[in-house]
Protein backbone atom coordinates (compact mmCIF):
# COMPACT_ATOMS: atom_id res chain seq x y z
CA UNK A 1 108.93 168.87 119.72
CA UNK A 2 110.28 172.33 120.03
CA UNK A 3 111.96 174.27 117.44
CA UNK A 4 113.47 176.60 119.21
CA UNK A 5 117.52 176.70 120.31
CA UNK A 6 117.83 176.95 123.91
CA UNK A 7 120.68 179.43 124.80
CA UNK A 8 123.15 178.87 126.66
CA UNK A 9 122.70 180.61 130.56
CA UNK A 10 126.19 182.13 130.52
CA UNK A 11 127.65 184.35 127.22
CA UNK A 12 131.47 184.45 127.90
CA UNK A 13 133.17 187.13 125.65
CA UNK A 14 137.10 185.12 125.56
CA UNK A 15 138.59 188.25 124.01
CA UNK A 16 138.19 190.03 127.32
CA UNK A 17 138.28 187.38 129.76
CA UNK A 18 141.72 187.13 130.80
CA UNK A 19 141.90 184.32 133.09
CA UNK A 20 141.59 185.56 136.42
CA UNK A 21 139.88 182.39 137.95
CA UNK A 22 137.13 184.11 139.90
CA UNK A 23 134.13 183.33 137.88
CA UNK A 24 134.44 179.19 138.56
CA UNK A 25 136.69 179.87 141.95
CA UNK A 26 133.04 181.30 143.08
CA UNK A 27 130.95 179.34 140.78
CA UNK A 28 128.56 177.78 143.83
CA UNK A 29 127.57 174.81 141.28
CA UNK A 30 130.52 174.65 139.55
CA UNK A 31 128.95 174.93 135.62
CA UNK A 32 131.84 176.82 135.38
CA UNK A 33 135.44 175.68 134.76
CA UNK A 34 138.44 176.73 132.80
CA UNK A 35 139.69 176.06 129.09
CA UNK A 36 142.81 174.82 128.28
CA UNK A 37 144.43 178.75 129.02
CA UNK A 38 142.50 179.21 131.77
CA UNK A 39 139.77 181.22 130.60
CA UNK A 40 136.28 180.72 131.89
CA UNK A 41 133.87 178.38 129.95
CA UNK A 42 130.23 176.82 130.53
CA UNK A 43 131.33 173.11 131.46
CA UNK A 44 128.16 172.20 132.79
CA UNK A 45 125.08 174.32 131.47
CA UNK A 46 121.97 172.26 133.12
CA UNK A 47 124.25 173.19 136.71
CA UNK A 48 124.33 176.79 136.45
CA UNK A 49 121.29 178.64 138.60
CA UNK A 50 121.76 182.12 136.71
CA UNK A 51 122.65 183.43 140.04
CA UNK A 52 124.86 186.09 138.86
CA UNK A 53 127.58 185.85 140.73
CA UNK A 54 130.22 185.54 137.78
CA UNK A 55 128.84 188.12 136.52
CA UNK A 56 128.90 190.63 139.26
CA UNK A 57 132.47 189.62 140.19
CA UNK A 58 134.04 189.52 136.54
CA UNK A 59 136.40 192.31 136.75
CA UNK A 60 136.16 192.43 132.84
CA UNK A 61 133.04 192.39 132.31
CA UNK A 62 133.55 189.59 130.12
CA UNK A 63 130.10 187.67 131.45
CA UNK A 64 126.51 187.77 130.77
CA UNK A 65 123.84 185.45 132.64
CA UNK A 66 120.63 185.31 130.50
CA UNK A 67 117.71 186.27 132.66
CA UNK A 68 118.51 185.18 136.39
CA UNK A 69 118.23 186.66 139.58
CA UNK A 70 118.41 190.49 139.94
CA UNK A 71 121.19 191.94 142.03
């Protein structure tokens, strides 16, 4: 048994995300979705490839993939 926490792939700052859709409109495996305003949240973790793509299209810089593919 492990002790440590696995983190989560995708950090998602909500105080700058403001809603824009293209993180989970471009989301290839769809581990993204939207909350109940919109905003962009990790719906399915064990989906997301930490491809990068939310990140490098977030035009708030409001996303952070955790190791991943370099771009």
């Amino acid at each position: 048994m492990s002790s440590a926490v696995e983190q989560a792939p995708v950090q998602i700052n909500l105080a700058w995300c403001k809603a824009c859709g293209i993180c989970y409109a471009l989301c290839p495996t769809k581990a993204l979705g939207a909350d109940e305003l919109g905003k962009a949240t990790l719906v399915q973790p064990k989906k997301c490839t930490k491809c990068k793509i939310c990140e490098n299209h977030c035009p708030d810089f409001a996303i952070s993939v955790a190791g991943g593919k370099r771009t």
